[in-house]
C-alpha atoms as a PDB file:
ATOM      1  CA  UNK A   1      17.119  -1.703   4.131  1.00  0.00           C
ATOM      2  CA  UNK A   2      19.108   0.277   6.608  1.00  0.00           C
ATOM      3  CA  UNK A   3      16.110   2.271   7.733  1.00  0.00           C
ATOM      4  CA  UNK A   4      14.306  -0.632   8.215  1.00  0.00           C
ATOM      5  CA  UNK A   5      17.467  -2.285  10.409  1.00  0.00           C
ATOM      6  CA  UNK A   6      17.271   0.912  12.754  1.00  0.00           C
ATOM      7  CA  UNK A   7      13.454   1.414  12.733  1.00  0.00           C
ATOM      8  CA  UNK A   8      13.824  -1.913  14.418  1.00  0.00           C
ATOM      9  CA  UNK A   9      16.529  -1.311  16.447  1.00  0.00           C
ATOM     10  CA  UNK A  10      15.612   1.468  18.133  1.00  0.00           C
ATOM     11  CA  UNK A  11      12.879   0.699  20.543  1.00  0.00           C
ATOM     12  CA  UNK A  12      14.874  -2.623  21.851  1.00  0.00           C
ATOM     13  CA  UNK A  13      16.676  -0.406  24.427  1.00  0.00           C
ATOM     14  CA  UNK A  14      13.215   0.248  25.974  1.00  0.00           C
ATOM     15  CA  UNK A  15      11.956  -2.973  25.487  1.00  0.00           C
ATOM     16  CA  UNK A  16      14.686  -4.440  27.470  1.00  0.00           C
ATOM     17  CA  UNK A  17      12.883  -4.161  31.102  1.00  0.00           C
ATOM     18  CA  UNK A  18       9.760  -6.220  29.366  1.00  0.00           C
ATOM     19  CA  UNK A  19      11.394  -9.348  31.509  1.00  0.00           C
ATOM     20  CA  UNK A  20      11.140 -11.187  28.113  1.00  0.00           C
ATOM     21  CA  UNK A  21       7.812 -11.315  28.269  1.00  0.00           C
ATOM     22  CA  UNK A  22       7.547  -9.537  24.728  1.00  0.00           C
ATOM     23  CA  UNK A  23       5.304 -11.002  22.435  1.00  0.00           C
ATOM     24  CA  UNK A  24       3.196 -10.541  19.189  1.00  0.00           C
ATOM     25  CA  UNK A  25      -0.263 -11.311  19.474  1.00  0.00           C
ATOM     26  CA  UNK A  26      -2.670 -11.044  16.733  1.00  0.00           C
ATOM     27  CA  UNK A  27      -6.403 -11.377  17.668  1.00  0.00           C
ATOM     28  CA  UNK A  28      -8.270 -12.645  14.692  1.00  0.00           C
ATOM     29  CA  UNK A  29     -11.481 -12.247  16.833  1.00  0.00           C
ATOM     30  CA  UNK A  30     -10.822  -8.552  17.343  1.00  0.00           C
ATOM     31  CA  UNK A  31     -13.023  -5.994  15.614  1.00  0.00           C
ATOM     32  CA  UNK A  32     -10.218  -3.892  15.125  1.00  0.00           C
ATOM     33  CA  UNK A  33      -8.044  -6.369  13.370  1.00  0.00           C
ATOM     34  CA  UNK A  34     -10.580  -7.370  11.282  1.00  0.00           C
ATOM     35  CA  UNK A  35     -11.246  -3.591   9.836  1.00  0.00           C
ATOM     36  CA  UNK A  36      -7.537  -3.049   9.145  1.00  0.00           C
ATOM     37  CA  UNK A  37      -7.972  -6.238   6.792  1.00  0.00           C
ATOM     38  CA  UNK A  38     -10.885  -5.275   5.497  1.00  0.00           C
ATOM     39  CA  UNK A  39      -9.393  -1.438   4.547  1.00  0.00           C
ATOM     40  CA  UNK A  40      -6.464  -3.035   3.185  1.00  0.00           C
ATOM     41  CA  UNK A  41      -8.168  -5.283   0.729  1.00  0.00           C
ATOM     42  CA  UNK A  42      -9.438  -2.797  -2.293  1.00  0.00           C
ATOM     43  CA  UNK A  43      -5.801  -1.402  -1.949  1.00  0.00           C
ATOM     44  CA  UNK A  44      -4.237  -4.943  -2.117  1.00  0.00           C
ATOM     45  CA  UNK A  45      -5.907  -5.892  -4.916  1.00  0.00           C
ATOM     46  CA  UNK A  46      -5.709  -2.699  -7.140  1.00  0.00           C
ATOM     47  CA  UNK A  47      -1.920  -3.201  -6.430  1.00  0.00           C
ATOM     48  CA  UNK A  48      -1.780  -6.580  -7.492  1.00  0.00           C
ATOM     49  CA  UNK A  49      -3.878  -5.942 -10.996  1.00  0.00           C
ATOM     50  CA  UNK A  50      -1.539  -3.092 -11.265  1.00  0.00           C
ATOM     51  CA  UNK A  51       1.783  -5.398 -11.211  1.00  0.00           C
ATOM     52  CA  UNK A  52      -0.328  -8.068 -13.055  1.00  0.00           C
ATOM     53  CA  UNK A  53      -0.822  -5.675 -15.989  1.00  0.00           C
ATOM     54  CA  UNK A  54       2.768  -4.665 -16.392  1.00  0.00           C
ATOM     55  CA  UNK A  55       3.815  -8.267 -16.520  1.00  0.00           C
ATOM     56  CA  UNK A  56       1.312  -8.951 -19.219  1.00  0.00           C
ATOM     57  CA  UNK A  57       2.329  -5.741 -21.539  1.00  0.00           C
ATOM     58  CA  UNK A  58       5.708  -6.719 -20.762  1.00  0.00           C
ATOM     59  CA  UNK A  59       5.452 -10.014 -22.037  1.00  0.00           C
ATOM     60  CA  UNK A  60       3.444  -8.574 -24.789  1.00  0.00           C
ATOM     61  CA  UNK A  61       5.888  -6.183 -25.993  1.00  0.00           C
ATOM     62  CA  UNK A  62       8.939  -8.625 -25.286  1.00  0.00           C
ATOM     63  CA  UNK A  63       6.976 -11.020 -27.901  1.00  0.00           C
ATOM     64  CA  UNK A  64       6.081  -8.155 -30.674  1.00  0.00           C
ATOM     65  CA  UNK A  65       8.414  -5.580 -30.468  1.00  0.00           C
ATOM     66  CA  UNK A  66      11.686  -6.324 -29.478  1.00  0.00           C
ATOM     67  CA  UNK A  67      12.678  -8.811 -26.410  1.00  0.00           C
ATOM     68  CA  UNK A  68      15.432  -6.463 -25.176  1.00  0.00           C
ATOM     69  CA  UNK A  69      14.204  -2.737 -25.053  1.00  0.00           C
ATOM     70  CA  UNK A  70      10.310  -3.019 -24.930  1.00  0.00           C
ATOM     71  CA  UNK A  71      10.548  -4.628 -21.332  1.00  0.00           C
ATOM     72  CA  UNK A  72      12.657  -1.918 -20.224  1.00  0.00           C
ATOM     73  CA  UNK A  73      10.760   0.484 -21.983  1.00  0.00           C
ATOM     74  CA  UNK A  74       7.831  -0.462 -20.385  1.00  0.00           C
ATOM     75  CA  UNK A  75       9.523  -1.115 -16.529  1.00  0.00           C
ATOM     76  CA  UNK A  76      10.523   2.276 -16.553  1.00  0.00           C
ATOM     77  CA  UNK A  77       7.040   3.693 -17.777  1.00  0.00           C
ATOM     78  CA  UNK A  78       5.569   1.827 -14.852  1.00  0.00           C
ATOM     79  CA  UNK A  79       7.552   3.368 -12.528  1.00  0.00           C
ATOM     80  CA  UNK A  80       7.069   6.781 -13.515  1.00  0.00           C
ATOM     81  CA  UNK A  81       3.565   5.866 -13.689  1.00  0.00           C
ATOM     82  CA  UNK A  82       3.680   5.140 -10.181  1.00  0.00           C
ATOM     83  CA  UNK A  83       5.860   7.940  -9.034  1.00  0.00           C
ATOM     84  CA  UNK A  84       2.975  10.485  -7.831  1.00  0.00           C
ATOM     85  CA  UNK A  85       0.749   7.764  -6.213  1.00  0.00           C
ATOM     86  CA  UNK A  86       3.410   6.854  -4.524  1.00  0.00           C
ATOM     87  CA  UNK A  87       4.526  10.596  -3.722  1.00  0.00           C
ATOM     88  CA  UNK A  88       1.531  12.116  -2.903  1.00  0.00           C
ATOM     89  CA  UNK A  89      -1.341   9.491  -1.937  1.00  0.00           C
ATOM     90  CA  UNK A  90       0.046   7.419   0.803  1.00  0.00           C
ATOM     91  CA  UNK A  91      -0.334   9.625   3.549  1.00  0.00           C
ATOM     92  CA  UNK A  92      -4.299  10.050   2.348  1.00  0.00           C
ATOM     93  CA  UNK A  93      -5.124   6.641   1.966  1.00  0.00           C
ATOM     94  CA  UNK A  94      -5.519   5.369   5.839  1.00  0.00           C
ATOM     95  CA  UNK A  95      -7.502   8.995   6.284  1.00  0.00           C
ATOM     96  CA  UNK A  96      -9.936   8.318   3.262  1.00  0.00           C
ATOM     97  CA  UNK A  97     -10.449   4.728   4.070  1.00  0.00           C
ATOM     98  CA  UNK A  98     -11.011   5.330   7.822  1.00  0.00           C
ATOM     99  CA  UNK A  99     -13.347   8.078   7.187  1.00  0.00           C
ATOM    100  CA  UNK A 100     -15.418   6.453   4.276  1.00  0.00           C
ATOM    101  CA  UNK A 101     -15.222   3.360   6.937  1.00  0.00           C
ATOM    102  CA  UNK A 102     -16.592   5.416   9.694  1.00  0.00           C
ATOM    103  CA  UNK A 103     -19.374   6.677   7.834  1.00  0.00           C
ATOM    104  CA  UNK A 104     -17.785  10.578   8.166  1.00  0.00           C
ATOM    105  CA  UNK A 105     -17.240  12.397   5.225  1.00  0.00           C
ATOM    106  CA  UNK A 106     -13.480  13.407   4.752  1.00  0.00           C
ATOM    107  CA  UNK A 107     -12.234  16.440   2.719  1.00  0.00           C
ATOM    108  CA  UNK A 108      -8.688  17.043   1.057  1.00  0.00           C
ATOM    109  CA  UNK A 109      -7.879  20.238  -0.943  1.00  0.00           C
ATOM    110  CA  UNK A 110      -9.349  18.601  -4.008  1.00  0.00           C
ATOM    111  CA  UNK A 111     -11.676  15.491  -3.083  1.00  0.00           C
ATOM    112  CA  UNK A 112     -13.916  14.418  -0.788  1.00  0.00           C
ATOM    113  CA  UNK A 113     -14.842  11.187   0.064  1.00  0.00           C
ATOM    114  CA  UNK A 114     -18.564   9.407   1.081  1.00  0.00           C
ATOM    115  CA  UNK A 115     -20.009   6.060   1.778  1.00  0.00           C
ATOM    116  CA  UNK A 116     -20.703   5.029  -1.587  1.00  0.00           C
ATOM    117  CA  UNK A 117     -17.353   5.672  -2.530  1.00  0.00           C
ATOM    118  CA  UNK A 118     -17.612   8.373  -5.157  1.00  0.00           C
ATOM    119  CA  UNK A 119     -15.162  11.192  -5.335  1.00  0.00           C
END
């Protein structure tokens, strides 16, 4: 939360001589725009079956096995499920999807990455 705070305090000094005239403008229209949505969406929706899933065994487990460890049990599973995607895949991802976007094939130490998607 603090990181955040100064991540977006930082530029303001800078900013300042902008006369005000500062503004966010998204451009719906703009090609651009459009392909940062478009990369985001597999990502956004294996994220959201993820969570989905853990709520479900959760509920599961809270309803066979017993309602005050298994949810726990099974939080702290997911999160050190989670760990090394979260560790070691996020700086990849916007390199994979901009290459397999582009139509370039892009290499890491271990897998590469084409059109169709298949590693």
């Amino acid at each position: 939360m603090i990181a955040t705070l100064i991540q977006f305090l930082l530029p303001l000094p800078w900013l300042r001589g902008r006369d005000g005239r500062l503004q966010l403008v998204i451009d719906w229209r703009d090609p651009a725009v459009k392909q940062v949505f478009v990369l985001m969406l597999p990502v956004t929706l294996g994220l959201g079956l993820i969570n989905f899933n853990a709520v479900v065994d959760s509920v599961f487990a809270s309803r066979l096995i017993d309602p005050e460890l298994a949810p726990t049990a099974i939080d702290r599973a997911f999160r050190i499920y989670m760990l090394p995607q979260g560790c070691s895949r996020s700086p990849s991802r916007p390199c994979s999807s901009l290459a397999v976007a582009s139509g370039r094939t892009w290499r890491s130490r271990r897998l590469s990455f084409d059109r169709s998607g298949s590693a």
